[in-house]
N, C-alpha and C. Protein backbone atom coordinates (compact mmCIF):
# COMPACT_ATOMS: atom_id res chain seq x y z
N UNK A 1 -179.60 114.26 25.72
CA UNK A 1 -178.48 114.04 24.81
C UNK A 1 -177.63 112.87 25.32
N UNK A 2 -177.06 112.08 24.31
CA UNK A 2 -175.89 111.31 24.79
C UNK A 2 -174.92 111.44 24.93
N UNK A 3 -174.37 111.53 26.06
CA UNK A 3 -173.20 112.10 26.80
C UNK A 3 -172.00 110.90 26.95
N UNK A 4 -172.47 109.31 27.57
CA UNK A 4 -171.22 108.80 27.53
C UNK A 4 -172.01 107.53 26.79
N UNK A 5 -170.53 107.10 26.22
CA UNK A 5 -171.14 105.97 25.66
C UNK A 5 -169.58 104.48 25.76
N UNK A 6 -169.66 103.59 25.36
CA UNK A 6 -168.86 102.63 25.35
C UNK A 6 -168.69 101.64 24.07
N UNK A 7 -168.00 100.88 23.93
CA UNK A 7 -167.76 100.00 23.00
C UNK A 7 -167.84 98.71 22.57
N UNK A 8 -169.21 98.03 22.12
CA UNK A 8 -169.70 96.56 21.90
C UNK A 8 -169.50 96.36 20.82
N UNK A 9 -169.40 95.06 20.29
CA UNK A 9 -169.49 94.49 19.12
C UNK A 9 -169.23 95.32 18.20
N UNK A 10 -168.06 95.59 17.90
CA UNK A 10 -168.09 96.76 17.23
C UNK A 10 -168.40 97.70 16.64
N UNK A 11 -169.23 98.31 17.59
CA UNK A 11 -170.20 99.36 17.40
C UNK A 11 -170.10 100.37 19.14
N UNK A 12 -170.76 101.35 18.72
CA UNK A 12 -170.41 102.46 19.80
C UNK A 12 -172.11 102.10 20.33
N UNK A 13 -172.00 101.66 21.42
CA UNK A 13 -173.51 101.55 22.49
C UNK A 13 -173.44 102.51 23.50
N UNK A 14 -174.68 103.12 23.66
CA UNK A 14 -174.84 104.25 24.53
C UNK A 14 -174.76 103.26 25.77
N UNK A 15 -174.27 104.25 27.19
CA UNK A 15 -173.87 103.72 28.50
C UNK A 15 -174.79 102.89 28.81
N UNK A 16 -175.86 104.25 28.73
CA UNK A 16 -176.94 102.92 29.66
C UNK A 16 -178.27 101.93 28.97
N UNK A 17 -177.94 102.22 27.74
CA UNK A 17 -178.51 100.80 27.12
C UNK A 17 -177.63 99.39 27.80
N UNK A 18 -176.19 99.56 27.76
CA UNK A 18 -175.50 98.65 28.22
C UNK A 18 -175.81 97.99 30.13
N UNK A 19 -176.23 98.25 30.24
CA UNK A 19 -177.02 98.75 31.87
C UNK A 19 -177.59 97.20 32.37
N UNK A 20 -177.37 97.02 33.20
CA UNK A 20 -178.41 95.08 33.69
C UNK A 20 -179.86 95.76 32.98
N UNK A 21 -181.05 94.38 32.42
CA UNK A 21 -181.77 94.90 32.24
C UNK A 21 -182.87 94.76 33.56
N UNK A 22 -182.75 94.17 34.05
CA UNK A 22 -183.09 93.92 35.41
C UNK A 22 -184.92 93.14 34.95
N UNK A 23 -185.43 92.25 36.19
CA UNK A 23 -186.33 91.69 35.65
C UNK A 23 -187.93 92.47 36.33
N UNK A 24 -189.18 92.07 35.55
CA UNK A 24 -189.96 92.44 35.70
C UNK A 24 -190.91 93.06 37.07
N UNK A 25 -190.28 91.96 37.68
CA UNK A 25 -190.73 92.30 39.32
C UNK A 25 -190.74 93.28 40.17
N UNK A 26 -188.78 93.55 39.56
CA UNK A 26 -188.40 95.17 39.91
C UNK A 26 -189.12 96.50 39.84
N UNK A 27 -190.32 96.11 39.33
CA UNK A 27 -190.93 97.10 38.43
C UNK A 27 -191.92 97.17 38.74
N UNK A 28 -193.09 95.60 39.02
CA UNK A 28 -194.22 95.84 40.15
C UNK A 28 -194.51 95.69 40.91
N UNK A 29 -193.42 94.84 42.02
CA UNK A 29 -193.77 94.47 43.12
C UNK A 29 -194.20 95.61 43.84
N UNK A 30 -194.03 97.08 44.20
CA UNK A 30 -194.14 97.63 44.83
C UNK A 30 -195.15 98.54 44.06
N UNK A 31 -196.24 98.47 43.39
CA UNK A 31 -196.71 99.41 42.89
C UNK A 31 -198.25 99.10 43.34
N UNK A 32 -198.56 97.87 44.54
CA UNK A 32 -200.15 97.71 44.99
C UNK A 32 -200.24 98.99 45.91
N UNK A 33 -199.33 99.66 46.45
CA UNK A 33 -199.80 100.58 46.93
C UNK A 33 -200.12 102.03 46.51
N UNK A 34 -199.79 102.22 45.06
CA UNK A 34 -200.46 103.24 43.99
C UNK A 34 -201.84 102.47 44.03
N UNK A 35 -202.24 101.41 44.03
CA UNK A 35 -203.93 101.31 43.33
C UNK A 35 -205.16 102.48 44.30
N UNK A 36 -205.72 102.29 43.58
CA UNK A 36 -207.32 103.13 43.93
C UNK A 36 -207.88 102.28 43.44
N UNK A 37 -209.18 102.78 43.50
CA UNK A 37 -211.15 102.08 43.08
C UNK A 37 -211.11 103.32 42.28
N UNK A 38 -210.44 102.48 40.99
CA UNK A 38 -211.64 103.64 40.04
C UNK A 38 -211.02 102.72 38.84
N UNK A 39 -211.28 103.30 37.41
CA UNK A 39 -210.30 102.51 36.30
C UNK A 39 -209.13 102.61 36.05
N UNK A 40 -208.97 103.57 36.73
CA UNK A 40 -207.37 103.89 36.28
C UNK A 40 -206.19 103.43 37.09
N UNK A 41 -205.27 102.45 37.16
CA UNK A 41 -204.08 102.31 38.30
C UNK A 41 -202.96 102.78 38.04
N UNK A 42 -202.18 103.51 38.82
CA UNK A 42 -201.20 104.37 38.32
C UNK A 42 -199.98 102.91 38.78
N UNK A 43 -199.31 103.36 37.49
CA UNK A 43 -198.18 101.98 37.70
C UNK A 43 -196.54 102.45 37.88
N UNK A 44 -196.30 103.24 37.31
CA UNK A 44 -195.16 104.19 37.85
C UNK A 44 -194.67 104.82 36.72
N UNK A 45 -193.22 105.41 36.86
CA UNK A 45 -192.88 106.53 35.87
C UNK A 45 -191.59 105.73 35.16
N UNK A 46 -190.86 106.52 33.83
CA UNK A 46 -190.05 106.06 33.56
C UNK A 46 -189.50 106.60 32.71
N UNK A 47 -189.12 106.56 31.38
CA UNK A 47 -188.65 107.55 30.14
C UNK A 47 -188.17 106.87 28.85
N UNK A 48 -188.41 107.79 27.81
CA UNK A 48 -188.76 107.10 26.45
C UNK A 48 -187.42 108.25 25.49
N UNK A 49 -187.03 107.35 24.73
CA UNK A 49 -186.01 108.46 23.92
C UNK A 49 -187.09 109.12 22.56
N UNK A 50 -187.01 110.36 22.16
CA UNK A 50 -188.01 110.02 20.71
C UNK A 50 -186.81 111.31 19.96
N UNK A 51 -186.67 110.50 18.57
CA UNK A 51 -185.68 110.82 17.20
C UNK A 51 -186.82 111.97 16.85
N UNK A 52 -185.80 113.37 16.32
CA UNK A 52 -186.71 114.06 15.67
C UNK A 52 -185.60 115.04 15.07
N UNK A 53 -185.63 115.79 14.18
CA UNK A 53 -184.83 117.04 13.69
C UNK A 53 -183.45 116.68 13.83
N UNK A 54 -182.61 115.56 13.49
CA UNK A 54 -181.69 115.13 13.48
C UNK A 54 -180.87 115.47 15.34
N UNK A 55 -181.95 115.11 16.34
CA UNK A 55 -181.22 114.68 17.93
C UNK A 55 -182.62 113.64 18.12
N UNK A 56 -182.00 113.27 19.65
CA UNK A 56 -183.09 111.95 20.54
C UNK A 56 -183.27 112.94 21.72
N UNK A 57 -184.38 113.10 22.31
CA UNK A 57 -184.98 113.94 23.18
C UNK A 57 -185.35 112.57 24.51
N UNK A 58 -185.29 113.00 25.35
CA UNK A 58 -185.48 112.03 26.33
C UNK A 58 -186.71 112.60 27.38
N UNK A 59 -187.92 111.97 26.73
CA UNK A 59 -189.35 112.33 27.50
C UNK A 59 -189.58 111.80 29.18
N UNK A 60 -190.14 112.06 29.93
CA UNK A 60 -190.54 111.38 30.70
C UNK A 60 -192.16 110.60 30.21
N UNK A 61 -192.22 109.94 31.25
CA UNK A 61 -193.15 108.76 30.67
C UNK A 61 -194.40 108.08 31.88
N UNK A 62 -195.52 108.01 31.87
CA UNK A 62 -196.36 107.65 33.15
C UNK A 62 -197.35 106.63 32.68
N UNK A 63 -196.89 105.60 33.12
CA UNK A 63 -197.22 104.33 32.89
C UNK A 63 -198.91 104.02 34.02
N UNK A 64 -200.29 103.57 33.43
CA UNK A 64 -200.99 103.38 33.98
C UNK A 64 -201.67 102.42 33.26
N UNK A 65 -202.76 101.70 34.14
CA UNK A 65 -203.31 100.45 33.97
C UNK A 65 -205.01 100.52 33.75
N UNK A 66 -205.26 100.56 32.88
CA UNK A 66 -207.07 100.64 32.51
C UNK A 66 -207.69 99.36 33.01
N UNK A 67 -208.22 98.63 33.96
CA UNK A 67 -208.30 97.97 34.47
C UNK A 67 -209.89 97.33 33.42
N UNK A 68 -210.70 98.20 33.01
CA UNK A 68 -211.89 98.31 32.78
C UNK A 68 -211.56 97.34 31.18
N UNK A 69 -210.44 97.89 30.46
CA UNK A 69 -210.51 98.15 28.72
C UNK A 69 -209.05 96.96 28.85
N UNK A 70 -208.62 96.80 29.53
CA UNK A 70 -207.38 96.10 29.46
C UNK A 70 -206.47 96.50 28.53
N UNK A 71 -206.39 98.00 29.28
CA UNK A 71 -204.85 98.65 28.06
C UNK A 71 -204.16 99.11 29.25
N UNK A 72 -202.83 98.96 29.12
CA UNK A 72 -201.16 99.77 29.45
C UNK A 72 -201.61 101.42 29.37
N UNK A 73 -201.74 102.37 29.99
CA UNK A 73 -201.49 103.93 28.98
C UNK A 73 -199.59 104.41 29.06
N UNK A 74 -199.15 104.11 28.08
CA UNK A 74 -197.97 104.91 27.87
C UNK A 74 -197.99 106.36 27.47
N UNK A 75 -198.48 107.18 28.41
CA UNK A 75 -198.38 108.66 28.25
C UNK A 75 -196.87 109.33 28.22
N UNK A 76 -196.88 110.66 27.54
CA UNK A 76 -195.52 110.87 27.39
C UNK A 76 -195.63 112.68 26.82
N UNK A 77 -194.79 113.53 27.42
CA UNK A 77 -195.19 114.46 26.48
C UNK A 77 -194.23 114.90 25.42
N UNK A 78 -195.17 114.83 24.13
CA UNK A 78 -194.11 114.65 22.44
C UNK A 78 -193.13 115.45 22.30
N UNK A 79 -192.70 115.58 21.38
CA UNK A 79 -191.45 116.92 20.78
C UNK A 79 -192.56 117.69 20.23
N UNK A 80 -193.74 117.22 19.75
CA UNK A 80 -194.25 118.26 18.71
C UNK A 80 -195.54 118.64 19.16
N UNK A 81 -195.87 117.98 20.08
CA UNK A 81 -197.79 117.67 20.87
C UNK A 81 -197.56 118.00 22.15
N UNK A 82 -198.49 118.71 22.86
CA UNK A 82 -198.36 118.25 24.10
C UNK A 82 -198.19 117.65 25.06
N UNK A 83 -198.93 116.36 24.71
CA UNK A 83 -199.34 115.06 25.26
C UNK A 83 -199.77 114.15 24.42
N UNK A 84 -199.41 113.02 24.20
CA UNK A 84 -199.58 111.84 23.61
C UNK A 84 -199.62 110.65 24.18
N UNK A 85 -200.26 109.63 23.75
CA UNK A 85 -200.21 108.63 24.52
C UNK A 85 -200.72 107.29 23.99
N UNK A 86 -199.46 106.19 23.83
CA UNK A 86 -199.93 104.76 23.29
C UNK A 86 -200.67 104.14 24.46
N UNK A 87 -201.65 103.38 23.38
CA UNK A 87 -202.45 102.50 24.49
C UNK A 87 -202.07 101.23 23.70
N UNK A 88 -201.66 100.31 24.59
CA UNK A 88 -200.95 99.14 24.88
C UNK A 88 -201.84 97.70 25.30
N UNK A 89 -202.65 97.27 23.97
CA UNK A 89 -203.65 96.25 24.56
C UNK A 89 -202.83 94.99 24.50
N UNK A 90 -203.38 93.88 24.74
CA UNK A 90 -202.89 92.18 25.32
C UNK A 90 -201.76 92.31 24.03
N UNK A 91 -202.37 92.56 22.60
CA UNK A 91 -202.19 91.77 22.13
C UNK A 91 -200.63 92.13 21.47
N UNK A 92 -200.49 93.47 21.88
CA UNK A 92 -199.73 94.39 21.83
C UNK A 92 -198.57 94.03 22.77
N UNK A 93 -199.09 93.75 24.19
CA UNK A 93 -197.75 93.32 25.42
C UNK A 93 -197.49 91.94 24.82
N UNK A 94 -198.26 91.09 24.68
CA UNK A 94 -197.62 89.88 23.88
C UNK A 94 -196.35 89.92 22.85
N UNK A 95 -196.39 90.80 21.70
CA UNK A 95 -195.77 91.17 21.26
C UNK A 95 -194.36 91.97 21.89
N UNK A 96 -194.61 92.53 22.31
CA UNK A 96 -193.88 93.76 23.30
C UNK A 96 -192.42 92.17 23.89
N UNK A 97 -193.37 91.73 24.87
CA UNK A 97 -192.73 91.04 25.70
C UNK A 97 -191.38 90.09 24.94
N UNK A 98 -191.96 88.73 23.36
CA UNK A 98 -191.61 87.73 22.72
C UNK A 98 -190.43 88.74 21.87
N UNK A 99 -190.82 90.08 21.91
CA UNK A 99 -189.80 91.26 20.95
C UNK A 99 -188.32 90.96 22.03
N UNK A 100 -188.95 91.63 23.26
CA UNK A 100 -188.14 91.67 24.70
C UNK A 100 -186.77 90.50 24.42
N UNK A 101 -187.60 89.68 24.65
CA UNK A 101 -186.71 88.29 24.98
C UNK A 101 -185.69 88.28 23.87
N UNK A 102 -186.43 88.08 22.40
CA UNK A 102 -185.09 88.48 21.35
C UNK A 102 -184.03 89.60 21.41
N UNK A 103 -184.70 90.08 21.67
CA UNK A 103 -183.89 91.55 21.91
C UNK A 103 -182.55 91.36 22.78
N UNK A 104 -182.66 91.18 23.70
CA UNK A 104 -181.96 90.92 25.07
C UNK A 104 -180.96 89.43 24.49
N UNK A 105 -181.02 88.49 23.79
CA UNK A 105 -180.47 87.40 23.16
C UNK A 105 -180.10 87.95 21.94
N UNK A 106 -180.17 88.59 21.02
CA UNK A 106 -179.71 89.28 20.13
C UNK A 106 -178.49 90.13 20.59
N UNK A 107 -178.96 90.79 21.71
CA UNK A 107 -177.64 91.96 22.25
C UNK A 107 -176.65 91.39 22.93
N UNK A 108 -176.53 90.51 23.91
CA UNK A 108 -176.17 89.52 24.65
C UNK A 108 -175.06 88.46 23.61
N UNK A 109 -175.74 88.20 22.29
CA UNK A 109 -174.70 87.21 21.17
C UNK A 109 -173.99 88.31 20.17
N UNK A 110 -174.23 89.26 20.60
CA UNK A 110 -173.62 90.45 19.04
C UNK A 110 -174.18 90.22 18.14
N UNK A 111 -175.39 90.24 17.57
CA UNK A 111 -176.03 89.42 16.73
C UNK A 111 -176.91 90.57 16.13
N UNK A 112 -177.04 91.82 16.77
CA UNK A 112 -177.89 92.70 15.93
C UNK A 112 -177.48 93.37 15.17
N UNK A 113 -178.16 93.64 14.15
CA UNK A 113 -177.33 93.79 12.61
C UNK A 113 -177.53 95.14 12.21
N UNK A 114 -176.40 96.14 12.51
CA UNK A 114 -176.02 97.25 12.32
C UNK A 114 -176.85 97.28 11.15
N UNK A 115 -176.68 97.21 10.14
CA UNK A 115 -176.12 96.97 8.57
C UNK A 115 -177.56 97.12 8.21
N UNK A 116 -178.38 96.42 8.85
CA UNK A 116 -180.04 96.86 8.59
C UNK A 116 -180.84 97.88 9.07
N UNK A 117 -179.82 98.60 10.33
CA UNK A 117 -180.31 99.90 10.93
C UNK A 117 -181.69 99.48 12.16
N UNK A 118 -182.40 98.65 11.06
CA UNK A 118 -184.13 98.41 11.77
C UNK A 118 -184.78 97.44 11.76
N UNK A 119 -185.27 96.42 12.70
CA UNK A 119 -185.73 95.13 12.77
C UNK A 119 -187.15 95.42 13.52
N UNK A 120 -187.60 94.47 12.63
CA UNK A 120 -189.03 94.21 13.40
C UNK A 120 -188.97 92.63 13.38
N UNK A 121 -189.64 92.54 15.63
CA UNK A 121 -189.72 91.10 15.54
C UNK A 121 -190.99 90.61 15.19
N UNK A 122 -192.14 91.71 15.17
CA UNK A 122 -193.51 91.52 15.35
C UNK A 122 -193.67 92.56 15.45
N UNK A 123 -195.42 92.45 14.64
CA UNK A 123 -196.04 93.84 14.57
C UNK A 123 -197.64 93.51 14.77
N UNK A 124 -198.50 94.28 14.92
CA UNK A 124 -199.93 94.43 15.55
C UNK A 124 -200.36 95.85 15.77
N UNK A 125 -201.53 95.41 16.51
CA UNK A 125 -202.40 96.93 15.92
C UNK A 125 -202.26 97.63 17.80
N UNK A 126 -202.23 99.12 18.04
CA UNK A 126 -202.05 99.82 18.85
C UNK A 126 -203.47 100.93 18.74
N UNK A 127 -203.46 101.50 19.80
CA UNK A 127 -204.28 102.97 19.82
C UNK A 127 -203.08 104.02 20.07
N UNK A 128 -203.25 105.26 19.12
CA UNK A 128 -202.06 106.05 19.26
C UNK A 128 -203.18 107.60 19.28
N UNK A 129 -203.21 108.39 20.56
CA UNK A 129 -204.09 109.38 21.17
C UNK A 129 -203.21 110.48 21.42
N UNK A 130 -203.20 111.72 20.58
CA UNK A 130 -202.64 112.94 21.02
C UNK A 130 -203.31 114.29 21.05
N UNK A 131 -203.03 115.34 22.18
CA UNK A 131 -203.42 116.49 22.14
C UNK A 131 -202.90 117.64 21.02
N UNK A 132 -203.59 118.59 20.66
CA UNK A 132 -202.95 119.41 20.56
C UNK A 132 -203.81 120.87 20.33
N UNK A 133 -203.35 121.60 21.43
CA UNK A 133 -204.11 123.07 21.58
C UNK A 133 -205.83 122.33 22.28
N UNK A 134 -207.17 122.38 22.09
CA UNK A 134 -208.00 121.99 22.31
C UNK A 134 -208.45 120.57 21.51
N UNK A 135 -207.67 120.45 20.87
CA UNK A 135 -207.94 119.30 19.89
C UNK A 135 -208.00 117.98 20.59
N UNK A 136 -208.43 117.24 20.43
CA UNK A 136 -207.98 115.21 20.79
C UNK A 136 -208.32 114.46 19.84
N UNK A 137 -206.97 114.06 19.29
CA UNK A 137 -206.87 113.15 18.32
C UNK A 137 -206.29 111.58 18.41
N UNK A 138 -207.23 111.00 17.73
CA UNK A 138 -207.33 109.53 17.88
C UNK A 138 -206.81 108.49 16.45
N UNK A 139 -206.15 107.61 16.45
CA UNK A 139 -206.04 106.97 15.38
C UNK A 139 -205.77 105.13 15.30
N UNK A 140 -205.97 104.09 15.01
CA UNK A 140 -205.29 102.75 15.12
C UNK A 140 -204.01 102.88 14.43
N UNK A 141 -203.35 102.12 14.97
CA UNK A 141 -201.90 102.36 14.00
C UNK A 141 -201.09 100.83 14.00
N UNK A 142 -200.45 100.55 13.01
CA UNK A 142 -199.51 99.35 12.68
C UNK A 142 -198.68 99.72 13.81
N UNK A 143 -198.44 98.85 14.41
CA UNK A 143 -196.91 98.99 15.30
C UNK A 143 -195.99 97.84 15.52
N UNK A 144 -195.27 98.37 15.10
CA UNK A 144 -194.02 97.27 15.11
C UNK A 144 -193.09 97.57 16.37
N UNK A 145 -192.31 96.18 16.66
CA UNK A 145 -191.52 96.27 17.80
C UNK A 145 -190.18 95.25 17.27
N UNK A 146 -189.11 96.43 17.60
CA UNK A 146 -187.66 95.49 17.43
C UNK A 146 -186.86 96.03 18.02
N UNK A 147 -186.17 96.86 17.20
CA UNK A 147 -184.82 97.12 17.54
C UNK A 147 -184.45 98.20 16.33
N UNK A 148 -183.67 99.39 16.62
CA UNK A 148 -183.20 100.32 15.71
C UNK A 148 -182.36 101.02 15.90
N UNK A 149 -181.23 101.20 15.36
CA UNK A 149 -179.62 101.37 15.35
C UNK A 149 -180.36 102.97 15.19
N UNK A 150 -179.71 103.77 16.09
CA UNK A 150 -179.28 105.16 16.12
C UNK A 150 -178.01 105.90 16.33
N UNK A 151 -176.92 106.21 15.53
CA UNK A 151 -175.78 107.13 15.68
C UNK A 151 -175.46 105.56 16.40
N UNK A 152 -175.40 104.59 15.84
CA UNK A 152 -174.69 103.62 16.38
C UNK A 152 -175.10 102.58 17.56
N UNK A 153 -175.86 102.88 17.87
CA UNK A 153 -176.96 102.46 19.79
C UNK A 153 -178.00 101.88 18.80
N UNK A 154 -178.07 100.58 19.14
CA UNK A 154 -179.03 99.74 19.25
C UNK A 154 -179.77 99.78 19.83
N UNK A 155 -181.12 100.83 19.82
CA UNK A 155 -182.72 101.01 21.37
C UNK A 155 -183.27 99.81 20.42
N UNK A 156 -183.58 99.16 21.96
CA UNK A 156 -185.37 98.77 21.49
C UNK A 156 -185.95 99.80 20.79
N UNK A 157 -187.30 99.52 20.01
CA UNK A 157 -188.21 100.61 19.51
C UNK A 157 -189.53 100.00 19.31
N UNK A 158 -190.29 101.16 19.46
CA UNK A 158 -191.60 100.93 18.68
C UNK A 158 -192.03 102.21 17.89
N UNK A 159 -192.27 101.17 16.60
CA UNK A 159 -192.47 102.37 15.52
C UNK A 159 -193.63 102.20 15.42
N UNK A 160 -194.63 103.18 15.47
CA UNK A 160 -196.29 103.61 15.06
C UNK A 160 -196.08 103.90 13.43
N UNK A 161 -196.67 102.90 12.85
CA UNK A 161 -196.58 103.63 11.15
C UNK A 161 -198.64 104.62 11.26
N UNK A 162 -197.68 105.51 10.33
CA UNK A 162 -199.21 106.44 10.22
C UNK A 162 -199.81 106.16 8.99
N UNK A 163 -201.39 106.89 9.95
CA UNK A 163 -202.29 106.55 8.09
C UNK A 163 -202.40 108.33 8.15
N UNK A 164 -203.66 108.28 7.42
CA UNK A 164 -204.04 110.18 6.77
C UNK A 164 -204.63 110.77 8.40
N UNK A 165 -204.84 109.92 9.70
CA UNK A 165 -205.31 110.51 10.41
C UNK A 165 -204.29 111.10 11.42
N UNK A 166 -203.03 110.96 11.43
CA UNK A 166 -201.90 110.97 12.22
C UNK A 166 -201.27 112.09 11.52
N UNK A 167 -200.94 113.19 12.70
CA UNK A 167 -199.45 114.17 12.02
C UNK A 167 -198.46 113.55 12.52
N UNK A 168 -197.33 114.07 11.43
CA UNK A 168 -196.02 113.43 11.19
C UNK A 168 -195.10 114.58 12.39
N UNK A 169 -194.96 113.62 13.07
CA UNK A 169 -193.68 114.47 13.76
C UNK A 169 -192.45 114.31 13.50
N UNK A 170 -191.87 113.61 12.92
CA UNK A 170 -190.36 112.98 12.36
C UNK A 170 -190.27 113.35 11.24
N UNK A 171 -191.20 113.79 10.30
CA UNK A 171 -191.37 113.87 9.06
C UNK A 171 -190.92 112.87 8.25
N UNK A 172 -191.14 111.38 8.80
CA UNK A 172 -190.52 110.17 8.12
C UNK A 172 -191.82 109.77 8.00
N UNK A 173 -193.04 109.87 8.22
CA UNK A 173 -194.40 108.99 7.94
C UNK A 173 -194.38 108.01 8.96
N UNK A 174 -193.84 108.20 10.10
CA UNK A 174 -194.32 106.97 10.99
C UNK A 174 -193.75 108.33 12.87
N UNK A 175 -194.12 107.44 13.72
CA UNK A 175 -193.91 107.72 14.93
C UNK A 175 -192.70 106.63 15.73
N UNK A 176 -191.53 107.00 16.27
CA UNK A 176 -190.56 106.07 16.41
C UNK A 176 -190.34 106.32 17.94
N UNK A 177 -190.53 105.66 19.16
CA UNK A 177 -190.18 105.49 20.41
C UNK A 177 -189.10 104.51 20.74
N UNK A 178 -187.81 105.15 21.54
CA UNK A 178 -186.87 103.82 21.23
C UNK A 178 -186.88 104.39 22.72
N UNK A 179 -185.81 103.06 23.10
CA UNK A 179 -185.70 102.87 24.57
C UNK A 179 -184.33 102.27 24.84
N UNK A 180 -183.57 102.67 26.03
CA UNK A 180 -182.31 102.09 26.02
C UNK A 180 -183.25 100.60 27.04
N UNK A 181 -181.94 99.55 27.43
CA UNK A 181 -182.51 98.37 27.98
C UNK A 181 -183.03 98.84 29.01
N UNK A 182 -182.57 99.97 30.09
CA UNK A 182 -183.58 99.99 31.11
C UNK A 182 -184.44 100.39 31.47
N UNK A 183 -184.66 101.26 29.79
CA UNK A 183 -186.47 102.15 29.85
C UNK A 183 -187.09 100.37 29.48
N UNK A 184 -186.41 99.57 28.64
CA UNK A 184 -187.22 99.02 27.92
C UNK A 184 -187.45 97.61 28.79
N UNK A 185 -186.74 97.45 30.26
CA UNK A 185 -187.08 96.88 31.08
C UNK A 185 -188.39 97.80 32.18
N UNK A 186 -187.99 98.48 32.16
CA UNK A 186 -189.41 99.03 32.71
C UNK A 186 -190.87 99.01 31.83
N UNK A 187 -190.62 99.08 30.76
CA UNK A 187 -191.92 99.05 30.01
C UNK A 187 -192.28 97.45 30.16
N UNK A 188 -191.20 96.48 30.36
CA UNK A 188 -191.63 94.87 30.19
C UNK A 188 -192.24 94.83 31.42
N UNK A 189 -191.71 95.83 32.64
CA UNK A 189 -192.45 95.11 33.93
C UNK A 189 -193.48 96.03 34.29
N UNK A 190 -194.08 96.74 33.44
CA UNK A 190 -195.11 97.76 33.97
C UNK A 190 -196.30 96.99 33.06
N UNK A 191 -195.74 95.79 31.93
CA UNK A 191 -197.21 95.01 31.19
C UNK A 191 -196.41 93.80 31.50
N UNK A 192 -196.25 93.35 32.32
CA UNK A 192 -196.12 91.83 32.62
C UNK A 192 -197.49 91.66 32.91
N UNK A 193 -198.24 90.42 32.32
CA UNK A 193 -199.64 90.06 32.06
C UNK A 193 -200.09 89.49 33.48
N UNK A 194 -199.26 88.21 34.27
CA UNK A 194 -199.29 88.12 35.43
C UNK A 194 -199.97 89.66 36.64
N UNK A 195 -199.06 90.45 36.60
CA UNK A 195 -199.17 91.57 37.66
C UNK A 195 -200.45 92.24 37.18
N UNK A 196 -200.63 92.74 36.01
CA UNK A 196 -201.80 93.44 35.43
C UNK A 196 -203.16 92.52 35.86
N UNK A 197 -202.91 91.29 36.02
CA UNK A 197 -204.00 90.42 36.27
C UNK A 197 -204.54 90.43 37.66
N UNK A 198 -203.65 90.37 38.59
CA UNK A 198 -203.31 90.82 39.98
C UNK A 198 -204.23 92.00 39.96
N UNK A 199 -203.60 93.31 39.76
CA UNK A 199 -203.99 94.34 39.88
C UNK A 199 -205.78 94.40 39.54
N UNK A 200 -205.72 93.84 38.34
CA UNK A 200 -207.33 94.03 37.71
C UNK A 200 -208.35 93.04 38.97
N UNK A 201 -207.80 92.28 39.49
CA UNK A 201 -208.95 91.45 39.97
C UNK A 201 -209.04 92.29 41.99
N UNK A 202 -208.17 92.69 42.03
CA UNK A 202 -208.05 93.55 43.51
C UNK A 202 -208.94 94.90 43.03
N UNK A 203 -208.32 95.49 41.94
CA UNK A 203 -209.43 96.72 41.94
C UNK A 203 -210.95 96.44 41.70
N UNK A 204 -211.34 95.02 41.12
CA UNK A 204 -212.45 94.89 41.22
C UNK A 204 -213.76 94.19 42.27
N UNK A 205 -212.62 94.11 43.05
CA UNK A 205 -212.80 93.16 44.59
C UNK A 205 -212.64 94.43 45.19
N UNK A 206 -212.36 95.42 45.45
CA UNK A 206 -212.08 96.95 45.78
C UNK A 206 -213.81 97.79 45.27
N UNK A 207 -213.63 97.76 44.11
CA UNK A 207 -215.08 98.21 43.63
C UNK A 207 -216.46 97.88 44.31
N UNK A 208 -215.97 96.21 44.43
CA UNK A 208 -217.29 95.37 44.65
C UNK A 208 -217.72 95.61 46.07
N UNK A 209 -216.90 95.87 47.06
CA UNK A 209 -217.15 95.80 48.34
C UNK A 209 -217.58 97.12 48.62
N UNK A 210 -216.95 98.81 47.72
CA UNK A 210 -217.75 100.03 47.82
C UNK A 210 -219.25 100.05 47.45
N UNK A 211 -219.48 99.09 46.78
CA UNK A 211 -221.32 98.60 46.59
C UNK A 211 -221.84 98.56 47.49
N UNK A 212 -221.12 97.50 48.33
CA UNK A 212 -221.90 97.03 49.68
C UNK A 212 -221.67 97.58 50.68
């Protein structure tokens, strides 16, 4: 729940959206010593707000690196699923990132526009994977990335729009993940393309030498 909040541009911003967003580095310099030899690199933890039944629930979140498939896994467990989890390919952090930068220059000039509630800077295609009971369900999904006014708080967001293969947890027809600036600085430095590149070519120099 949101507990304190403050006063921008005339609008009520939650505390710690208002927060440094701090830069990418913060985020992986220290995470070569999570790697293993296998596909998976664990990249660290963090937390995601998700809108549902008129409140914002604040998930935790476990950020890992498919070294093999070149996806992000943003795992998280839902309001309505057990476990869910966006997979986050290039073309997706590209997006993610060019969203970032506006975002942060948008908030920074007072420039984000209440009045529209919801901006998209860019949108592209995602993998959106959830449990439920024995089930595993899979779907591609539109995803957009901007920005979306809640009870006044401007989060980053990413909205998953659904097709017929996706249940509705919002009961709005789409899936909405928002982030104050310093979830949504952690998500920029857990797919900075640089570090992921790093990582992918050590775990496979790691692999190569368990051959021999």
């Amino acid at each position: 729940m949101i507990a304190t909040a403050l006063v921008a541009f005339g609008t009520t911003v939650n505390a710690a959206a208002a927060n440094a967003a701090g830069t990418s580095t913060e985020y992986t310099e220290n995470s070569v010593s999570q790697q293993n030899v296998s596909d998976r690199i664990k990249l660290g933890l963090s937390s995601v707000l998700l809108p549902g039944m008129g409140t914002v629930t604040q998930k935790d979140v476990r950020y890992s690196y498919d070294a093999d498939k070149d996806v992000v896994r943003m795992q998280f467990a839902g309001d309505s699923v057990p476990y869910s989890t966006v997979f986050i390919n290039k073309d997706l952090r590209t997006a993610l990132h060019t969203a970032y930068d506006q975002y942060l220059k948008d908030f920074d000039a007072h420039t984000l526009a209440q009045k529209n509630a919801y901006k998209a800077y860019g949108t592209t295609e995602s993998r959106y994977v959830w449990e439920q009971g024995a089930d595993r369900n899979a779907a591609n999904t539109e995803t957009a990335v901007g920005y979306r006014f809640v009870n006044g708080t401007p989060y980053f967001s990413l909205t998953l729009f659904e097709n017929e293969n996706i249940g509705d947890d919002t009961q709005s027809g789409m899936r909405t993940i928002l982030l104050t600036k310093k979830q949504a600085a952690d998500l920029i430095g857990y797919t900075d393309e640089k570090q992921l590149n790093e990582y992918a070519k050590l775990n496979s120099e790691m692999s190569a030498a368990d051959i021999y």
